[in-house]
N, C-alpha and C. Protein backbone atom coordinates (compact mmCIF):
# COMPACT_ATOMS: atom_id res chain seq x y z
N UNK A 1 81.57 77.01 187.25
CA UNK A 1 80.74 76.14 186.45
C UNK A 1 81.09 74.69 186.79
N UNK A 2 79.69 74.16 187.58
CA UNK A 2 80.15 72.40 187.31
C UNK A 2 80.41 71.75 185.90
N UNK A 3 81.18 71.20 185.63
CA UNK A 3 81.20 70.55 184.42
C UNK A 3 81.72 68.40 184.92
N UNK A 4 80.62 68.03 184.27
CA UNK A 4 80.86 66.75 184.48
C UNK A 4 81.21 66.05 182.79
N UNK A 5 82.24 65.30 183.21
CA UNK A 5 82.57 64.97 181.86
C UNK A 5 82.29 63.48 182.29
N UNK A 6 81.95 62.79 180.89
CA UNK A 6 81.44 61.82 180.71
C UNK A 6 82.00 60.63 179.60
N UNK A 7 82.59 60.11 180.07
CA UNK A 7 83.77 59.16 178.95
C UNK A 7 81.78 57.64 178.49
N UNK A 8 81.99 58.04 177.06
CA UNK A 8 81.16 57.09 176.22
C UNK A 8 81.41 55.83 176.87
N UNK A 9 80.20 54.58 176.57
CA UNK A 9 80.44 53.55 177.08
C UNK A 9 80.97 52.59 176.21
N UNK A 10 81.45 51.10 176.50
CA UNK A 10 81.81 50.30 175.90
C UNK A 10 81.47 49.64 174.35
N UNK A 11 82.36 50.31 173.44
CA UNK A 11 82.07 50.05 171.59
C UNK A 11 82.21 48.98 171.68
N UNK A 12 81.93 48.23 170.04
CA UNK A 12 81.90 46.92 170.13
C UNK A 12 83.02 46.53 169.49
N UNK A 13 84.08 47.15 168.92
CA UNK A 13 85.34 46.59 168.73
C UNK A 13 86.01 45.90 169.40
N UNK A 14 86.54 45.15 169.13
CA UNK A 14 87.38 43.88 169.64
C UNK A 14 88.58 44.43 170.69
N UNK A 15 88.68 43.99 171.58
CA UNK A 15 89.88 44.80 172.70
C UNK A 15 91.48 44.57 171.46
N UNK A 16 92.13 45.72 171.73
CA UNK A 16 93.44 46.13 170.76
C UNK A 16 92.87 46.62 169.32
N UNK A 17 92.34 47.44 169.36
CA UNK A 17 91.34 47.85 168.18
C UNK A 17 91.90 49.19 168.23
N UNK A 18 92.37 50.04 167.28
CA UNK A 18 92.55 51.37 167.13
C UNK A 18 91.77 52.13 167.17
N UNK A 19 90.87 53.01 167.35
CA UNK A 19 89.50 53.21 166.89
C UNK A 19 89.64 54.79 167.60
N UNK A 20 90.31 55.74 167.71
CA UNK A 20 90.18 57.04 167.82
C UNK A 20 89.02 57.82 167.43
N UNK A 21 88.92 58.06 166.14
CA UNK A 21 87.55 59.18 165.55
C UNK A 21 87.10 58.15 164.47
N UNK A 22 87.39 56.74 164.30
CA UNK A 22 86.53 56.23 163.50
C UNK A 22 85.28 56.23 164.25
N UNK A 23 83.94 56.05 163.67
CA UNK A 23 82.57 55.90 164.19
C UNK A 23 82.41 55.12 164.37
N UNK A 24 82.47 54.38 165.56
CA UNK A 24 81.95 52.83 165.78
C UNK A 24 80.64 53.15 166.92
N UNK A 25 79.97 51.81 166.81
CA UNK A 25 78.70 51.66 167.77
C UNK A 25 79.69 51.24 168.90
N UNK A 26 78.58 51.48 170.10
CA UNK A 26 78.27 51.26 170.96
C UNK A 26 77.96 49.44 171.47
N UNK A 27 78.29 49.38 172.58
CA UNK A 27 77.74 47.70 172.67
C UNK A 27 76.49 47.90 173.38
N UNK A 28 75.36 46.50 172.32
CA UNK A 28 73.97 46.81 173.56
C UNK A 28 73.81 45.45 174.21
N UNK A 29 72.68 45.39 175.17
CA UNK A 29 72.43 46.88 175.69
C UNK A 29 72.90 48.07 176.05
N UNK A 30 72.45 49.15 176.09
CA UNK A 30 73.41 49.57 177.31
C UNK A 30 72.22 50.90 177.26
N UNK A 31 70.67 50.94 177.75
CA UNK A 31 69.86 51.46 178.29
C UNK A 31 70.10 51.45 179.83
N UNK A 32 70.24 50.41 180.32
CA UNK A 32 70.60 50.12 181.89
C UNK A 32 71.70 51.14 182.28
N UNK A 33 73.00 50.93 181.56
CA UNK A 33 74.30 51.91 181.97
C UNK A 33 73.91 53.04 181.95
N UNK A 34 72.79 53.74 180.58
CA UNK A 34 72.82 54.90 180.34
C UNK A 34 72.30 55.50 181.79
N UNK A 35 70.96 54.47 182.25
CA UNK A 35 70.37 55.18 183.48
C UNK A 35 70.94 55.41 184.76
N UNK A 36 72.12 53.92 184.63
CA UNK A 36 73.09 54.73 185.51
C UNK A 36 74.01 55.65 185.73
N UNK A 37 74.06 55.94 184.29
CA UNK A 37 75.25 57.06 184.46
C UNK A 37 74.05 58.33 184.99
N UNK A 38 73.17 58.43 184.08
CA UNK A 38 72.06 59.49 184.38
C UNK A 38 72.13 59.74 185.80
N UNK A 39 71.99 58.56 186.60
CA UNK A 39 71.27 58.56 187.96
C UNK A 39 72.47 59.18 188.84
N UNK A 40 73.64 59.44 188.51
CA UNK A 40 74.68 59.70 188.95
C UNK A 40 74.96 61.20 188.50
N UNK A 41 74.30 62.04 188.05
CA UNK A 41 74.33 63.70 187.33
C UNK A 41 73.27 64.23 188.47
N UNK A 42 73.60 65.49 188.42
CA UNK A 42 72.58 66.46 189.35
C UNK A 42 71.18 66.14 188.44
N UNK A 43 70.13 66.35 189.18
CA UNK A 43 68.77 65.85 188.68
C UNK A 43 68.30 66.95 187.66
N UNK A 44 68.52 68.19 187.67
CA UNK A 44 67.80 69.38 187.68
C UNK A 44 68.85 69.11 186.14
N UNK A 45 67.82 70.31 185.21
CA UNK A 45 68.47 70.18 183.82
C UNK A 45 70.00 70.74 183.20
N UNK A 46 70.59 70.47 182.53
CA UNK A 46 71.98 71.13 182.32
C UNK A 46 72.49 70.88 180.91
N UNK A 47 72.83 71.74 180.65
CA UNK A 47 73.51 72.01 179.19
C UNK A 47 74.63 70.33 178.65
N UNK A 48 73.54 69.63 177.95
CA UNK A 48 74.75 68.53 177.52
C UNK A 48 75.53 69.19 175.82
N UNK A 49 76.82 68.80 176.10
CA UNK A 49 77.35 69.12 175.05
C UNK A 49 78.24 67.68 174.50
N UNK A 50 78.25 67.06 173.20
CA UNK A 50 79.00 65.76 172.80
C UNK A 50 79.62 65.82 171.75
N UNK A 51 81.20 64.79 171.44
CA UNK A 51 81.29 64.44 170.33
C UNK A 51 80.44 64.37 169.57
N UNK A 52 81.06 64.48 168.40
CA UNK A 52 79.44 64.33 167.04
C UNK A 52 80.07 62.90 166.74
N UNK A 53 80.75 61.99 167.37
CA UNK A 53 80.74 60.42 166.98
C UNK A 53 79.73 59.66 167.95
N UNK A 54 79.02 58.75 167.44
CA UNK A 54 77.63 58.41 167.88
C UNK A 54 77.83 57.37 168.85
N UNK A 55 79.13 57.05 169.43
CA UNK A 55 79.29 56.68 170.64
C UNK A 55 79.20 57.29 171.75
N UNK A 56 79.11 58.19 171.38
CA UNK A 56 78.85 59.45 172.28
C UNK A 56 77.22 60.56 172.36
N UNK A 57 77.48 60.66 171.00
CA UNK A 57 75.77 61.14 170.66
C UNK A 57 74.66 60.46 171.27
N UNK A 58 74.56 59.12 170.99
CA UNK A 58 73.78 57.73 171.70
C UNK A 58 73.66 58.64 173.22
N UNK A 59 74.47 58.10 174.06
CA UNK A 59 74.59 58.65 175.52
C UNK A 59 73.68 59.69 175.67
N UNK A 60 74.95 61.54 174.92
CA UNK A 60 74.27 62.74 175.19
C UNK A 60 72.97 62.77 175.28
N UNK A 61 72.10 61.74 173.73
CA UNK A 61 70.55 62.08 173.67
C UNK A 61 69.42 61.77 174.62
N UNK A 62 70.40 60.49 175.59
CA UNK A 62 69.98 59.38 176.74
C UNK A 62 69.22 60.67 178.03
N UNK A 63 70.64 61.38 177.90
CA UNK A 63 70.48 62.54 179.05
C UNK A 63 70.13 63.65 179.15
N UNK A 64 70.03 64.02 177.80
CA UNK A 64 69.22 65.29 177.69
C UNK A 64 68.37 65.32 177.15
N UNK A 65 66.72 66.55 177.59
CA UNK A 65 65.91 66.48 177.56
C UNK A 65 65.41 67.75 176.02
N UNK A 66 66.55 68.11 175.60
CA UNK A 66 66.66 69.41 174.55
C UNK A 66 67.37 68.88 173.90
N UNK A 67 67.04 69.49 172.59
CA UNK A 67 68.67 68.97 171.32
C UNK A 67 69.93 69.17 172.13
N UNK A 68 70.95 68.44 171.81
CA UNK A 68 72.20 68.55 172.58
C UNK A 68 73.22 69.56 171.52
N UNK A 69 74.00 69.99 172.30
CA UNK A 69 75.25 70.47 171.33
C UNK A 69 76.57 69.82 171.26
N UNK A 70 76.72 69.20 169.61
CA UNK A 70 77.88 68.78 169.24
C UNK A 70 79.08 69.50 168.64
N UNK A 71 80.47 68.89 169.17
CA UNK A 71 81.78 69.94 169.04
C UNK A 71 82.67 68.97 168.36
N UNK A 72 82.81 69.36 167.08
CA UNK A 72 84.24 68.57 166.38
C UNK A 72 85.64 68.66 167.48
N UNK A 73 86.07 69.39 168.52
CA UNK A 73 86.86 69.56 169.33
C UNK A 73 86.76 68.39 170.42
N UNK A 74 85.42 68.27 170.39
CA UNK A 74 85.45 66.99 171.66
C UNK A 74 85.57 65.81 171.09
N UNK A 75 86.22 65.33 170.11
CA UNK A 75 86.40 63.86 169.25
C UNK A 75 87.58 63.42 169.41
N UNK A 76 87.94 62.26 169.79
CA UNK A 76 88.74 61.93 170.15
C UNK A 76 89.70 61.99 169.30
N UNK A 77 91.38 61.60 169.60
CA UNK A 77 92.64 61.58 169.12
C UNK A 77 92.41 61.25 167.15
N UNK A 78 92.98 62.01 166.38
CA UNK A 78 92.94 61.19 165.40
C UNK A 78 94.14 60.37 164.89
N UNK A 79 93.78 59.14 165.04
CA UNK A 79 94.93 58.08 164.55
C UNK A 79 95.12 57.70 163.22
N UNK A 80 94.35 58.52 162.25
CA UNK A 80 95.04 58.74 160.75
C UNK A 80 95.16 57.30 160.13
N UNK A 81 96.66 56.94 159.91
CA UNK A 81 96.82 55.81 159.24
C UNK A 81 96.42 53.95 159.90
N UNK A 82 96.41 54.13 161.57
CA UNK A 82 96.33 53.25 162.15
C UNK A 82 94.66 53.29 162.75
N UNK A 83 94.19 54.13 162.14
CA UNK A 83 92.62 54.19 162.55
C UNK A 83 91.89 52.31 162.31
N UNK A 84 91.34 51.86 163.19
CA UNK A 84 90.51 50.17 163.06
C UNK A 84 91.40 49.34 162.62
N UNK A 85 92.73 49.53 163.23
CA UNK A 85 94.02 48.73 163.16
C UNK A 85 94.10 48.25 164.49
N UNK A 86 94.60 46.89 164.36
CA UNK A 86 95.03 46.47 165.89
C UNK A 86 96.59 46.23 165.87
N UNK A 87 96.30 47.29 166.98
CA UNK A 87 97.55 47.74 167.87
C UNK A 87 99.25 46.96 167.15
N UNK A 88 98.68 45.77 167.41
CA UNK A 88 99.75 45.04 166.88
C UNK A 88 100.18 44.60 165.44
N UNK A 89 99.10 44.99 164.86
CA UNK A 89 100.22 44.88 163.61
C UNK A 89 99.80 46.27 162.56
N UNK A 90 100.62 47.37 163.30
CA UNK A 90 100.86 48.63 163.00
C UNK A 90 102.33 48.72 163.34
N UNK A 91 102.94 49.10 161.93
CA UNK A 91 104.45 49.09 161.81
C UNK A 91 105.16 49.08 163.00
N UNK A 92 106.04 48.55 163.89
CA UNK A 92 107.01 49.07 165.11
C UNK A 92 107.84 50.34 164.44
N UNK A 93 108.38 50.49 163.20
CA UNK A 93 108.71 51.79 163.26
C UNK A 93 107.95 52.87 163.10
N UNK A 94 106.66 52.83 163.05
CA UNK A 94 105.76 53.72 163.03
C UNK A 94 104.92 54.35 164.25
N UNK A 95 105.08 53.15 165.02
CA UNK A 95 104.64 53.27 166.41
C UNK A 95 106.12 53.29 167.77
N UNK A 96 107.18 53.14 167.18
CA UNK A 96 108.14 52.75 168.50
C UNK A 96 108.25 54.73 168.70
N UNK A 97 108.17 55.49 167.59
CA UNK A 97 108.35 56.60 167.59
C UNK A 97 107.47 57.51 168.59
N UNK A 98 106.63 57.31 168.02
CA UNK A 98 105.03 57.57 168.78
C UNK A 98 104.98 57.16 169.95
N UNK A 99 105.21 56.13 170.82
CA UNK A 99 105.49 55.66 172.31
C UNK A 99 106.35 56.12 172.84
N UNK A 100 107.37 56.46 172.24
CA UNK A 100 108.48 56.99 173.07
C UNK A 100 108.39 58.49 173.40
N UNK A 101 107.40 59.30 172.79
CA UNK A 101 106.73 60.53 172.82
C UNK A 101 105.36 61.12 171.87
N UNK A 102 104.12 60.13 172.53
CA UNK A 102 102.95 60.50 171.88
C UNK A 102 102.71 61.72 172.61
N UNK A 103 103.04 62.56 173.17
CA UNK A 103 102.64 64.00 173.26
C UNK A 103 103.12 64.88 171.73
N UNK A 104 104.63 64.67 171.39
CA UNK A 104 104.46 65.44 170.07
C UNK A 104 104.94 64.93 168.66
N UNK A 105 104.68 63.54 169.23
CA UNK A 105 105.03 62.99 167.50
C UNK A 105 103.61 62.85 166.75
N UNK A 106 103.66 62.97 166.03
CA UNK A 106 102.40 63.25 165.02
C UNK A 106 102.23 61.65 164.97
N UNK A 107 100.67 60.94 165.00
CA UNK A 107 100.88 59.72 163.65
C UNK A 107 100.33 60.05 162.37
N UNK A 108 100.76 59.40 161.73
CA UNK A 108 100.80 59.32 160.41
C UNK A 108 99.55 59.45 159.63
N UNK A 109 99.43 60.76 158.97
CA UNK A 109 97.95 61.45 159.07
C UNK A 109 97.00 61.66 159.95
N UNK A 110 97.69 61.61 161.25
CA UNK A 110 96.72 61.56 162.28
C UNK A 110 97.49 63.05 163.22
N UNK A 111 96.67 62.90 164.67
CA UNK A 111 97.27 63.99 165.49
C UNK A 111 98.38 63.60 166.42
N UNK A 112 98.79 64.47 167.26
CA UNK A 112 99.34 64.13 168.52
C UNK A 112 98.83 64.49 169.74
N UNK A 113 99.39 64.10 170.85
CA UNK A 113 98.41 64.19 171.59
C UNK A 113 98.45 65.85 171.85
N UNK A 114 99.33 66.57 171.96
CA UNK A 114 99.45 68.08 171.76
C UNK A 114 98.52 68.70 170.89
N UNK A 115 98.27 67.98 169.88
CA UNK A 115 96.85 68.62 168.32
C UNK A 115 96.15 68.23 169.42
N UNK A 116 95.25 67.49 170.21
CA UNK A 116 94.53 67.40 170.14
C UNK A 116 94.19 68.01 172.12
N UNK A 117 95.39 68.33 172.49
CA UNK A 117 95.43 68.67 173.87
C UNK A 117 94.92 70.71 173.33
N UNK A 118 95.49 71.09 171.95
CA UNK A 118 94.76 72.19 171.58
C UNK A 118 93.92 72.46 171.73
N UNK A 119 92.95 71.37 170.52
CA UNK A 119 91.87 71.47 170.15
C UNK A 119 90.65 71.47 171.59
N UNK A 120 90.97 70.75 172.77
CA UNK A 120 90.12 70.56 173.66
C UNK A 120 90.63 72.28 174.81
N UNK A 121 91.59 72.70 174.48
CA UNK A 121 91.75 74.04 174.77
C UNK A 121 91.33 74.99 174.39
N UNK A 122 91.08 75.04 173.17
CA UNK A 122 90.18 75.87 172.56
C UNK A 122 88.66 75.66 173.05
N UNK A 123 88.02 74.66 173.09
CA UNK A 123 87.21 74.25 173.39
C UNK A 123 86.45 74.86 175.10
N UNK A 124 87.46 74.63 175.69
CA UNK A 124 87.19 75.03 177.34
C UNK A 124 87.19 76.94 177.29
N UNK A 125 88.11 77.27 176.20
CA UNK A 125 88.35 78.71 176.46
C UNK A 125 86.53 79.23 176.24
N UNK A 126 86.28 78.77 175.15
CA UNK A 126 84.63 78.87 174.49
C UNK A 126 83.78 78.51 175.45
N UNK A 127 83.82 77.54 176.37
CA UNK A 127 83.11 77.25 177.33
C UNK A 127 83.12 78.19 178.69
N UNK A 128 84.43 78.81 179.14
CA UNK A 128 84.42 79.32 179.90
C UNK A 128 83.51 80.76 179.59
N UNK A 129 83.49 81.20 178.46
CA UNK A 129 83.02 82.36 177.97
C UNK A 129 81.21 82.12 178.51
N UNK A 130 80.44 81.27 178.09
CA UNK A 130 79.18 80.83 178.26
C UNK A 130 78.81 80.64 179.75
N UNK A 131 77.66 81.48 180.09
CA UNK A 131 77.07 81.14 181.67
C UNK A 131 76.47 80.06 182.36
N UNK A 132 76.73 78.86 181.87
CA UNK A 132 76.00 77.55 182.26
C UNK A 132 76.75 77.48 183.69
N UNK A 133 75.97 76.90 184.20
CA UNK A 133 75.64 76.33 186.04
C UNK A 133 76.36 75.09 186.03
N UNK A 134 75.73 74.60 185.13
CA UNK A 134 76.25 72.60 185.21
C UNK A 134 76.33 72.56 183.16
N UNK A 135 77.12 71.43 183.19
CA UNK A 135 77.13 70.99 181.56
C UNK A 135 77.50 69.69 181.93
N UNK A 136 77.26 68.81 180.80
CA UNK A 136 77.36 67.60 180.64
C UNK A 136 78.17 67.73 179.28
N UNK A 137 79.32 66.93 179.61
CA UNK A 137 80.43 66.47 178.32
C UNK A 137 80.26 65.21 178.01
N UNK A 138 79.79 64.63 176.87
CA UNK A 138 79.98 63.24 176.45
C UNK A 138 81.20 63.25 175.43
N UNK A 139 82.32 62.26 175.86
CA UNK A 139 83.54 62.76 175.28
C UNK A 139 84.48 61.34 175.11
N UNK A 140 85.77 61.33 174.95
CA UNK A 140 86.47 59.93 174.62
C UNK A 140 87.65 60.43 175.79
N UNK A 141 88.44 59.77 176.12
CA UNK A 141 89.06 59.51 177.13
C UNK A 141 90.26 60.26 176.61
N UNK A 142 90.68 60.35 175.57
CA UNK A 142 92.04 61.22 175.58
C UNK A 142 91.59 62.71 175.72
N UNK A 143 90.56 62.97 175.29
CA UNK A 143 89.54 64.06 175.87
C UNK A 143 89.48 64.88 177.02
N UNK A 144 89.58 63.47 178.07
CA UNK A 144 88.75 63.80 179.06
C UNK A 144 90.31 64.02 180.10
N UNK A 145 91.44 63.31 179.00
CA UNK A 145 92.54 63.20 180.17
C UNK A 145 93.06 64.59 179.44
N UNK A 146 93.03 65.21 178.56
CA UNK A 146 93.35 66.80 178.23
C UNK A 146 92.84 67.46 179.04
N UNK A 147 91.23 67.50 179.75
CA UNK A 147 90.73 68.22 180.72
C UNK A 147 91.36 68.58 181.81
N UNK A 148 91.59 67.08 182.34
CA UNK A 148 92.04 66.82 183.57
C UNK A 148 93.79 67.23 183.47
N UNK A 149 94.62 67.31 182.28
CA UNK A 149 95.72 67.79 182.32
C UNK A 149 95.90 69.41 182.81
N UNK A 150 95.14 70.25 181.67
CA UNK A 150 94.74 71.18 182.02
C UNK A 150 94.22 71.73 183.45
N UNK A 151 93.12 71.16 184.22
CA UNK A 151 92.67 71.43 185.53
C UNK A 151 93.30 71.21 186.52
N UNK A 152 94.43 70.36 186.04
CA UNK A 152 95.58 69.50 187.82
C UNK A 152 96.86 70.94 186.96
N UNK A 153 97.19 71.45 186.46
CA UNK A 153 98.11 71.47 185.82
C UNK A 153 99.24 70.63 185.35
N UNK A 154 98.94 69.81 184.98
CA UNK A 154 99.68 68.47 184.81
C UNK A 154 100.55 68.28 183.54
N UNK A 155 101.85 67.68 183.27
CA UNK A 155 102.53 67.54 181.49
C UNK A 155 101.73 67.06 181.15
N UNK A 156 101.86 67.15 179.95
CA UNK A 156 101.15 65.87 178.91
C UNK A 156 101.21 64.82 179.10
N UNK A 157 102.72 64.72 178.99
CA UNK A 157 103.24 63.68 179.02
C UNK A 157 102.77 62.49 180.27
N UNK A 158 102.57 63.47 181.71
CA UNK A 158 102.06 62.73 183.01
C UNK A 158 99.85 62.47 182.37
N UNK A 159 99.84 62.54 181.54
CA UNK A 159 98.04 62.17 180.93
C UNK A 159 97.78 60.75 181.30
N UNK A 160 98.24 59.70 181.21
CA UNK A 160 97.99 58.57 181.07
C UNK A 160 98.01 57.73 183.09
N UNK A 161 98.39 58.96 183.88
CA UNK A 161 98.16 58.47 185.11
C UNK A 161 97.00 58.94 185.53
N UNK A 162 95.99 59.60 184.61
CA UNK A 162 94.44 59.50 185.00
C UNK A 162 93.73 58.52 184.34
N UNK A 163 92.98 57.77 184.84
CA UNK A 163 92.63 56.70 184.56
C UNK A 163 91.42 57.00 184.16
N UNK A 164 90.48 56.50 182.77
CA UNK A 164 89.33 56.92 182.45
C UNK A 164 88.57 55.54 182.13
N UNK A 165 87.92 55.22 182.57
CA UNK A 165 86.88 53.65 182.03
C UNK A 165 85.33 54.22 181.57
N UNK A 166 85.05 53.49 180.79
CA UNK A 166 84.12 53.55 180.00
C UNK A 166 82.73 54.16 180.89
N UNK A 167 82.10 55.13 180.43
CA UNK A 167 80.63 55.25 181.10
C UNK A 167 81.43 56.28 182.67
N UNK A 168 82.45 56.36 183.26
CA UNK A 168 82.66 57.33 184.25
C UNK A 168 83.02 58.53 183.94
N UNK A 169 81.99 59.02 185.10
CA UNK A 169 81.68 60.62 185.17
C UNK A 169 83.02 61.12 186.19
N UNK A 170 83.34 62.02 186.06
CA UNK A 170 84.65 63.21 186.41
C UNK A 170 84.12 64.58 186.87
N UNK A 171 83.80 65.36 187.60
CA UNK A 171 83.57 66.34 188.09
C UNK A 171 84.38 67.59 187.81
N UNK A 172 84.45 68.35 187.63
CA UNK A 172 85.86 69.29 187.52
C UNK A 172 84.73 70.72 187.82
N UNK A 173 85.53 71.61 188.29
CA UNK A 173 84.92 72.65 188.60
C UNK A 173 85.74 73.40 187.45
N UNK A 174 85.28 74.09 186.64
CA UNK A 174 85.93 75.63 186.11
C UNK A 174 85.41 76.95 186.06
């Protein structure tokens, strides 16, 4: 199965913005990006599947021509207490913990990256089960670097040497 995953485009939060599974918009325009990302997918039709956060929804609906299917599994990291916090003034003892091993320190009502390296495991197991040709993932970047952990066989911990920018598509065969 081709599966192209698709990291949402640029929200309008302020750069150092926490913003995991809060719902934020999208920045506009961004009809132009959408067509480029489009123009960059096999032409012929394919199963889009998205976060149900509408940074993502926006996109999926851009590209598909059928209702899309949304997965609470494909939502990004939840950052709980530091959710639409910037970066910097979120406790240092709350965060020095968490940096020194965000694979399994929890934040604070939120996940780790392990909860949520699950949840996108579960996710692929369900997918692998289904006969689609091609799918389209509209997804958030810690998301997309669980994929890619999973598919390289890679630690967790090594996640952050795949690089994900806004609006790029990823190929992965499974």
């Amino acid at each position: 199965m081709e599966v192209y995953l698709i990291r949402h485009t640029e929200t309008v939060c302020e750069k150092g913005i926490c913003y995991g599974q809060a719902d934020v918009t999208i920045q506009e325009p961004f009809e132009h990006l959408f067509q480029e990302i489009k123009d960059q997918l096999p032409s012929e039709e394919m199963k889009v599947i998205s976060s149900p956060l509408k940074r993502c929804t926006v996109l999926a609906d851009f590209l598909s021509n059928e209702k899309i299917e949304k997965d609470k599994r494909l939502m990004e990291m939840d950052f709980g207490n530091w959710e639409l916090k910037n970066w910097n003034d979120i406790p240092q003892e709350e965060l020095n913990p968490w940096m020194k091993d965000f694979v399994s320190v929890q934040v604070p009502n939120g996940e780790s990256f392990e909860i949520l390296y699950d949840r996108v495991l579960s996710f692929i197991e369900d997918l692998r089960i289904q006969q689609h040709k091609k799918v389209a993932i509209v997804t958030h970047a810690g998301v997309i670097r669980s994929f890619l952990c999973y598919q390289q066989n890679l630690p967790l911990k090594e996640a952050f040497q795949n690089k994900v920018t806004f609006g790029q598509i990823i190929k992965i065969i499974l």
